[in-house]
C-alpha atoms as a PDB file:
ATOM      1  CA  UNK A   1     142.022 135.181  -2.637  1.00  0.00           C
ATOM      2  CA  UNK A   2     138.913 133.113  -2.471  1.00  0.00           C
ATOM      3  CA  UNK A   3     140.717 129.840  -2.314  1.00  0.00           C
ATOM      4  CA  UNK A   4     142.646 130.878   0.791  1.00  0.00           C
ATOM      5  CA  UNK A   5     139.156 131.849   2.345  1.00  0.00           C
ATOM      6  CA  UNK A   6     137.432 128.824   1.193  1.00  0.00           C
ATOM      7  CA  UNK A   7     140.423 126.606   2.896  1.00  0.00           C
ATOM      8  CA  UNK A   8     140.418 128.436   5.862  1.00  0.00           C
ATOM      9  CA  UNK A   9     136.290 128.081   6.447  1.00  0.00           C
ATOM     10  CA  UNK A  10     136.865 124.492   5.564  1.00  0.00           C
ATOM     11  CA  UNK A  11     135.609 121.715   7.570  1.00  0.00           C
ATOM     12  CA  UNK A  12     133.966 124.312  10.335  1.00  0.00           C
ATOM     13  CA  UNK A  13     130.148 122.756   9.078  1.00  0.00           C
ATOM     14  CA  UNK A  14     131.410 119.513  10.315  1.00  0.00           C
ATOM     15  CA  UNK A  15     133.142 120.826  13.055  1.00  0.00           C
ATOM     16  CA  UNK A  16     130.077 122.819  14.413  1.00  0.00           C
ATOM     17  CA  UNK A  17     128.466 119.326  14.222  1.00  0.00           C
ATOM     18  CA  UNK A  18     130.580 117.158  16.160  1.00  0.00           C
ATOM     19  CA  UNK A  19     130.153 120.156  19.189  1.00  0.00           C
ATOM     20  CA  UNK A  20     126.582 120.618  18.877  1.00  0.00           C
ATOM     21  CA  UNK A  21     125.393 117.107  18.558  1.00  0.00           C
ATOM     22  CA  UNK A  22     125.762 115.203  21.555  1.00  0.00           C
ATOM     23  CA  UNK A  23     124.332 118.592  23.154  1.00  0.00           C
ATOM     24  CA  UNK A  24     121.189 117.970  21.105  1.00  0.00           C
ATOM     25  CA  UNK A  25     120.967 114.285  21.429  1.00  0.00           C
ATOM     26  CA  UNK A  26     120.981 115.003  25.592  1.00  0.00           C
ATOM     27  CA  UNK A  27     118.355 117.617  25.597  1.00  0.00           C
ATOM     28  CA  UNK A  28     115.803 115.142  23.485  1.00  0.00           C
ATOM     29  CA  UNK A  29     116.958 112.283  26.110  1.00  0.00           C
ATOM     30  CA  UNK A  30     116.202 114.641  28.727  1.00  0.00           C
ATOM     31  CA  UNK A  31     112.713 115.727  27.439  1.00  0.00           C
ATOM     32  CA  UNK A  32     112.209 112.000  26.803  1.00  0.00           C
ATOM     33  CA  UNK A  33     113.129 111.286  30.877  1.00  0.00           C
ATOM     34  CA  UNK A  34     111.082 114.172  31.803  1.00  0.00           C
ATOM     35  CA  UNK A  35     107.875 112.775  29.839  1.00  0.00           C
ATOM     36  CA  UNK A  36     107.927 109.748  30.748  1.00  0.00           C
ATOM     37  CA  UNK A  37     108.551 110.534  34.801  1.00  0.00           C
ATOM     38  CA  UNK A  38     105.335 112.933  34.347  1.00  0.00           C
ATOM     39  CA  UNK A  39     103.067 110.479  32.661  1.00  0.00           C
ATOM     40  CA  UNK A  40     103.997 107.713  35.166  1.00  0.00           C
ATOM     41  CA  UNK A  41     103.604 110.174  38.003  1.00  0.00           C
ATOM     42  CA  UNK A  42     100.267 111.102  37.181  1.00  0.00           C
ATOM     43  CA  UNK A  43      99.073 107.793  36.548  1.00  0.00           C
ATOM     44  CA  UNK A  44     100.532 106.185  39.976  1.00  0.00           C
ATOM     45  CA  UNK A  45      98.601 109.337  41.592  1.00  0.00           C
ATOM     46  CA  UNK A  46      95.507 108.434  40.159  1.00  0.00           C
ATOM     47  CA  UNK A  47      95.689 104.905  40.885  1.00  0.00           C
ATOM     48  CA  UNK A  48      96.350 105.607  44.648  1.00  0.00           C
ATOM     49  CA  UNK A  49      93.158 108.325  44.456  1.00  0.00           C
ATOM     50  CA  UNK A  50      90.940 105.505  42.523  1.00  0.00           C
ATOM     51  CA  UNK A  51      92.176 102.753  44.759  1.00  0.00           C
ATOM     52  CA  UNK A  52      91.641 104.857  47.928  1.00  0.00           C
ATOM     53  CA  UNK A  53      88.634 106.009  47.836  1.00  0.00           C
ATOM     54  CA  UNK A  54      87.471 102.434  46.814  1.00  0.00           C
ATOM     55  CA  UNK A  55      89.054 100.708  49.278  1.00  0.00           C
ATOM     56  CA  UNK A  56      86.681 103.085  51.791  1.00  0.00           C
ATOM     57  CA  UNK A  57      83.832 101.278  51.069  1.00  0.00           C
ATOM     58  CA  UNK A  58      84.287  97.827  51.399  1.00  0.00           C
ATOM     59  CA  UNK A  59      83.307  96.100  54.500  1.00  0.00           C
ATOM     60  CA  UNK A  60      86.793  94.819  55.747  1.00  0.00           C
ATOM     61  CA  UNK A  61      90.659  95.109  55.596  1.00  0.00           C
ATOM     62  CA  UNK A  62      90.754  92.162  53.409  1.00  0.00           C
ATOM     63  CA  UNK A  63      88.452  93.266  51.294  1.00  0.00           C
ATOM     64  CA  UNK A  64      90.344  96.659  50.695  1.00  0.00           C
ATOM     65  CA  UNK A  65      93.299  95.494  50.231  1.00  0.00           C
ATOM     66  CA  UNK A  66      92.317  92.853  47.674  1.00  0.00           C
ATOM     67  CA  UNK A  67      90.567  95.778  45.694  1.00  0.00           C
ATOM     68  CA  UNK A  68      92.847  98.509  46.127  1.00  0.00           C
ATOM     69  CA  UNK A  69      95.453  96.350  44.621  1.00  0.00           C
ATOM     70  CA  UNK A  70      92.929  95.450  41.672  1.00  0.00           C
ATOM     71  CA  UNK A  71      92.139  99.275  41.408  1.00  0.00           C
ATOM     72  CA  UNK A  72      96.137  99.962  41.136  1.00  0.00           C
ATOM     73  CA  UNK A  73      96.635  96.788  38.538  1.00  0.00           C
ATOM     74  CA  UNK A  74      93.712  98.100  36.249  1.00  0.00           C
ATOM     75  CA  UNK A  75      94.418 102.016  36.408  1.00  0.00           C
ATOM     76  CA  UNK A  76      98.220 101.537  35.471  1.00  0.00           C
ATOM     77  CA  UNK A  77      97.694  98.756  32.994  1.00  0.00           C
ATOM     78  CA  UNK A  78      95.296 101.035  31.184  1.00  0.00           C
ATOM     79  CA  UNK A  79      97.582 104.219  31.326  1.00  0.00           C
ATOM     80  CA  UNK A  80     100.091 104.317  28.482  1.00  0.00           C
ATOM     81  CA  UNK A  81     102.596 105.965  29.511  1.00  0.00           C
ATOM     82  CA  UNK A  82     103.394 103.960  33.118  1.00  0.00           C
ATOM     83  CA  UNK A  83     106.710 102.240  32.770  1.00  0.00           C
ATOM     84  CA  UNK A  84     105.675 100.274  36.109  1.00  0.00           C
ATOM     85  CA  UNK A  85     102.991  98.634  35.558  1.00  0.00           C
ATOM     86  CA  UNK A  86     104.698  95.330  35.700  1.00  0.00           C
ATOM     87  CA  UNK A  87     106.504  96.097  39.429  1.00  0.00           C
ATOM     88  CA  UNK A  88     104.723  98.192  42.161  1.00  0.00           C
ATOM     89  CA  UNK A  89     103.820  98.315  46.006  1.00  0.00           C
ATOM     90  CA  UNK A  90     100.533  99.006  47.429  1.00  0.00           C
ATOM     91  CA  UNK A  91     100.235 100.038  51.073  1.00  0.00           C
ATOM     92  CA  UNK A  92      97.119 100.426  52.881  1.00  0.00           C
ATOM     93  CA  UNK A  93      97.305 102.883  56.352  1.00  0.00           C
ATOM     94  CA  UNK A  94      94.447 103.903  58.409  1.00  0.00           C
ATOM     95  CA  UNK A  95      94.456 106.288  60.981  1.00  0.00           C
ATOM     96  CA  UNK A  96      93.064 104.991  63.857  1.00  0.00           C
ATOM     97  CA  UNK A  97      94.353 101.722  63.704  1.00  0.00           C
ATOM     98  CA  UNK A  98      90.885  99.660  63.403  1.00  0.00           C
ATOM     99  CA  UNK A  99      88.943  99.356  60.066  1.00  0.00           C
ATOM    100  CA  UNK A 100      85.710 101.123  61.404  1.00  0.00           C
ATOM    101  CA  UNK A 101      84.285 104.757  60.024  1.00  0.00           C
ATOM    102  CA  UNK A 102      83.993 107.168  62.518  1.00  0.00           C
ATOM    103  CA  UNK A 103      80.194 108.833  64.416  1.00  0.00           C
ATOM    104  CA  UNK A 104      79.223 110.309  61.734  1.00  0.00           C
ATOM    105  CA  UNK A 105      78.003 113.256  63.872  1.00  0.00           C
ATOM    106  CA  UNK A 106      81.514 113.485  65.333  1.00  0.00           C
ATOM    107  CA  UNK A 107      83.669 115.067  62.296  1.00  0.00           C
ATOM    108  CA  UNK A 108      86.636 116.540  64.947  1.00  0.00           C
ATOM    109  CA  UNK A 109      88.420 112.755  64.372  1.00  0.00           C
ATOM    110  CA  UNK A 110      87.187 110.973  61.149  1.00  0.00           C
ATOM    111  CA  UNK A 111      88.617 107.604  61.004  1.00  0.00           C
ATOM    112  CA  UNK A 112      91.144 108.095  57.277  1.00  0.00           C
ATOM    113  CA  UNK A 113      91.911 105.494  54.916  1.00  0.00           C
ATOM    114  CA  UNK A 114      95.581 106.506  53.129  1.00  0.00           C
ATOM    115  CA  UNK A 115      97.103 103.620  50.060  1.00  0.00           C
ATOM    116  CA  UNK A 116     100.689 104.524  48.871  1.00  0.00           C
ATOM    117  CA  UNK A 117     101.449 103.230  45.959  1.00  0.00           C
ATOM    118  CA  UNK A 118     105.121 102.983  44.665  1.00  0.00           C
ATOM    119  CA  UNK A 119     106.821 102.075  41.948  1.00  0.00           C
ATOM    120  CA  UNK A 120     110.068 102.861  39.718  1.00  0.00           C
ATOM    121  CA  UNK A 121     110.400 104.382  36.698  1.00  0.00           C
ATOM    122  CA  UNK A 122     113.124 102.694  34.590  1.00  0.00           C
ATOM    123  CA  UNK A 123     115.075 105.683  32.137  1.00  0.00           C
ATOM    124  CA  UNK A 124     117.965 103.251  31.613  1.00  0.00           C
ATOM    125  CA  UNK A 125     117.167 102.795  27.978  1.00  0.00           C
ATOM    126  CA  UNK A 126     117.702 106.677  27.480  1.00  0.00           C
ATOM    127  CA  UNK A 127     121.985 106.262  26.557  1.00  0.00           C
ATOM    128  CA  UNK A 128     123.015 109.970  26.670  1.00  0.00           C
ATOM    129  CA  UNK A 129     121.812 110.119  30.554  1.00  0.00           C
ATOM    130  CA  UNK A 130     122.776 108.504  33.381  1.00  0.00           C
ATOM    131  CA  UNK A 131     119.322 108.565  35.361  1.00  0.00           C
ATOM    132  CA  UNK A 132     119.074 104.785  35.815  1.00  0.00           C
ATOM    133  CA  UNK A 133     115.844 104.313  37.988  1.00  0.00           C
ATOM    134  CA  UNK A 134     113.636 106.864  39.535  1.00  0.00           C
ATOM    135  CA  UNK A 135     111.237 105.688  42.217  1.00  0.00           C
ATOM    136  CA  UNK A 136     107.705 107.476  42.368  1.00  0.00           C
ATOM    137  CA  UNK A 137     105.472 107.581  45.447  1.00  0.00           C
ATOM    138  CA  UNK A 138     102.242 108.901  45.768  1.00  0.00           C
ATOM    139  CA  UNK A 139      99.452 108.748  48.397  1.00  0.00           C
ATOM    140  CA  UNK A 140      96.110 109.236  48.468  1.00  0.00           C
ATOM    141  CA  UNK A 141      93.941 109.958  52.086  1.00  0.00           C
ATOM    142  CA  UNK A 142      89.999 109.127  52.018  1.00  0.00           C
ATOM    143  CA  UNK A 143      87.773 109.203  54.980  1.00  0.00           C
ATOM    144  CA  UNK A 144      86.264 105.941  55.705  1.00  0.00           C
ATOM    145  CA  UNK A 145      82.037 106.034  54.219  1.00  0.00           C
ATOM    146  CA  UNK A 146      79.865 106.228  56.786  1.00  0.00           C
ATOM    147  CA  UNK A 147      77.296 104.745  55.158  1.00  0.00           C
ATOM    148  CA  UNK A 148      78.966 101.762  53.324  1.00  0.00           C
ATOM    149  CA  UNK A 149      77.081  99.139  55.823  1.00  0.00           C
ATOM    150  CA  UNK A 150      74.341 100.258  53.734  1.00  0.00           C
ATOM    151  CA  UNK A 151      75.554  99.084  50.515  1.00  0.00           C
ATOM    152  CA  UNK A 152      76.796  95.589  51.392  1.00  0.00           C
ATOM    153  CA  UNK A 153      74.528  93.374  49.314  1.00  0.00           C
END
């Protein structure tokens, strides 16, 4: 009697296996994809903050855009967990059009200062999941300083 049972639960271990798996290997891919998406994110946000509110206090266009993109080279070089730190865009914005801060005693239309950065996170090395590339944008909106004439040297 216990042969018949034993050949009858034979081979259901392996069985159970083969289903269950694949199943597993997805979900770790998937927590892998989600990990890395949410460290990249966070660091591409704070390189737009960092570079932003940088780029408010320099004394011309030129000059905030050549530091904002310094800002945004540094910050995602230093974070770990950036898969883009190779391949991104900056983009500076500014409200009014002209690279001036606002009357200070006027605060109904402060003159903003907005970089974008973007960049792609590549998941293609993660086999069980077909994400490919994700691309990650995040902006960051500082009023110009009022006072930066003051601190040009």
């Amino acid at each position: 009697m216990t042969d018949v049972r034993r050949r009858r639960h034979a081979g259901t271990i392996s069985l159970e296996l083969v289903i269950t798996a694949p199943v597993l290997l997805g979900v770790l891919s998937l927590v892998a994809a989600f990990g890395r998406f949410g460290g990249t994110e966070s660091a591409v946000e704070q390189a737009a903050r960092d570079a932003a509110r940088a780029a408010t206090q320099t004394q011309n266009e030129a000059e905030a855009y050549d530091l904002a993109n310094e800002i945004v080279d540094e910050t995602l070089q230093q974070s770990a967990s950036t898969s883009c730190a190779e391949e991104h865009e900056v983009d500076i914005t500014i409200s009014s059009g002209e690279f001036e801060a606002s009357d200070p005693y006027e605060t109904d239309e402060l003159n903003m200062l907005t970089v974008t950065v973007t960049c792609i996170v590549d998941t293609s090395d993660l086999a069980f999941l077909p994400l490919g590339e994700i691309p990650i944008e995040r902006s960051f909106t500082s009023p110009f300083d009022v006072f930066r004439a003051y601190y040009a040297s």
